[in-house]
Protein backbone atom coordinates (compact mmCIF):
# COMPACT_ATOMS: atom_id res chain seq x y z
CA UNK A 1 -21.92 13.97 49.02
CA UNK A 2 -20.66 17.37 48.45
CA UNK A 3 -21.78 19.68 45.68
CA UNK A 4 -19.93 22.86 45.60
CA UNK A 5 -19.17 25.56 42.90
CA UNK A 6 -15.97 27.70 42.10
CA UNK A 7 -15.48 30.93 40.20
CA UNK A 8 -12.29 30.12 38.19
CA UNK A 9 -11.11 33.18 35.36
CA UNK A 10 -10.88 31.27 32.26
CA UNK A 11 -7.17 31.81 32.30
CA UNK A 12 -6.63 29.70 35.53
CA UNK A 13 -9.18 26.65 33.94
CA UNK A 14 -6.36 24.76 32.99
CA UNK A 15 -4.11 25.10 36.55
CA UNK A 16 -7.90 24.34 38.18
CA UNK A 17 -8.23 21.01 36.36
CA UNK A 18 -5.08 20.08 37.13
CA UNK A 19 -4.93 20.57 40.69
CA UNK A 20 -8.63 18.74 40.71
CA UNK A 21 -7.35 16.10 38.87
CA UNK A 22 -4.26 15.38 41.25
CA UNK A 23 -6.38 15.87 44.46
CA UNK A 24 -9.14 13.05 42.67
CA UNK A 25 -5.91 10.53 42.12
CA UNK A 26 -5.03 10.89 45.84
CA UNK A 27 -8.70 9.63 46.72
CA UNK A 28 -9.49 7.42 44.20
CA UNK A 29 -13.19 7.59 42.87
CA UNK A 30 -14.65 9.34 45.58
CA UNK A 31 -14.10 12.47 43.37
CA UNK A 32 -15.16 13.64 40.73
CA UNK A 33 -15.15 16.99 38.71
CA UNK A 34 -17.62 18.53 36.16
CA UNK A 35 -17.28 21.62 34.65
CA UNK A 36 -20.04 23.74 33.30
CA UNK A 37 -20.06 27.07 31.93
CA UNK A 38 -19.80 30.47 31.32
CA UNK A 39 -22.82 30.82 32.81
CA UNK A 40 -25.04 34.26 32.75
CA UNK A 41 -24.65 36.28 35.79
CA UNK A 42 -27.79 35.84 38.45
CA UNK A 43 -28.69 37.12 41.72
CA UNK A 44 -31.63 35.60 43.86
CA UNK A 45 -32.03 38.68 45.60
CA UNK A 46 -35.03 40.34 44.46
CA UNK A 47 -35.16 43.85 43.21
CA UNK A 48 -36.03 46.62 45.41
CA UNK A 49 -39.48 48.04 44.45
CA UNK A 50 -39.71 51.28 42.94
CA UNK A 51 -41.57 54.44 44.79
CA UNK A 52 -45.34 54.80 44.27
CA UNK A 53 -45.80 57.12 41.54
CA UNK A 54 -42.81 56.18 39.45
């Protein structure tokens, strides 16, 4: 199992499904594609802390 995400500019969604789509017809149903989003921007690096005194 394989659970991956891609960036895709909403102007390339379409050429994105389709090119999913084609690959998932050459393998049959071990593919499949969901698409969520936009999503908010988020970072899982924490913040630096600030200087004492600040």
């Amino acid at each position: 199992m394989l659970s991956t995400s891609f960036l895709v500019r909403a102007a390339d969604e379409q050429r994105f499904r389709d090119a999913v789509t084609e690959r998932a017809g050459a393998v049959g149903d071990r593919l499949t594609l969901s698409l969520t989003g936009p999503l908010p921007c988020y970072s899982f690096v924490d913040p630096p802390s600030a200087p004492a005194g600040r």
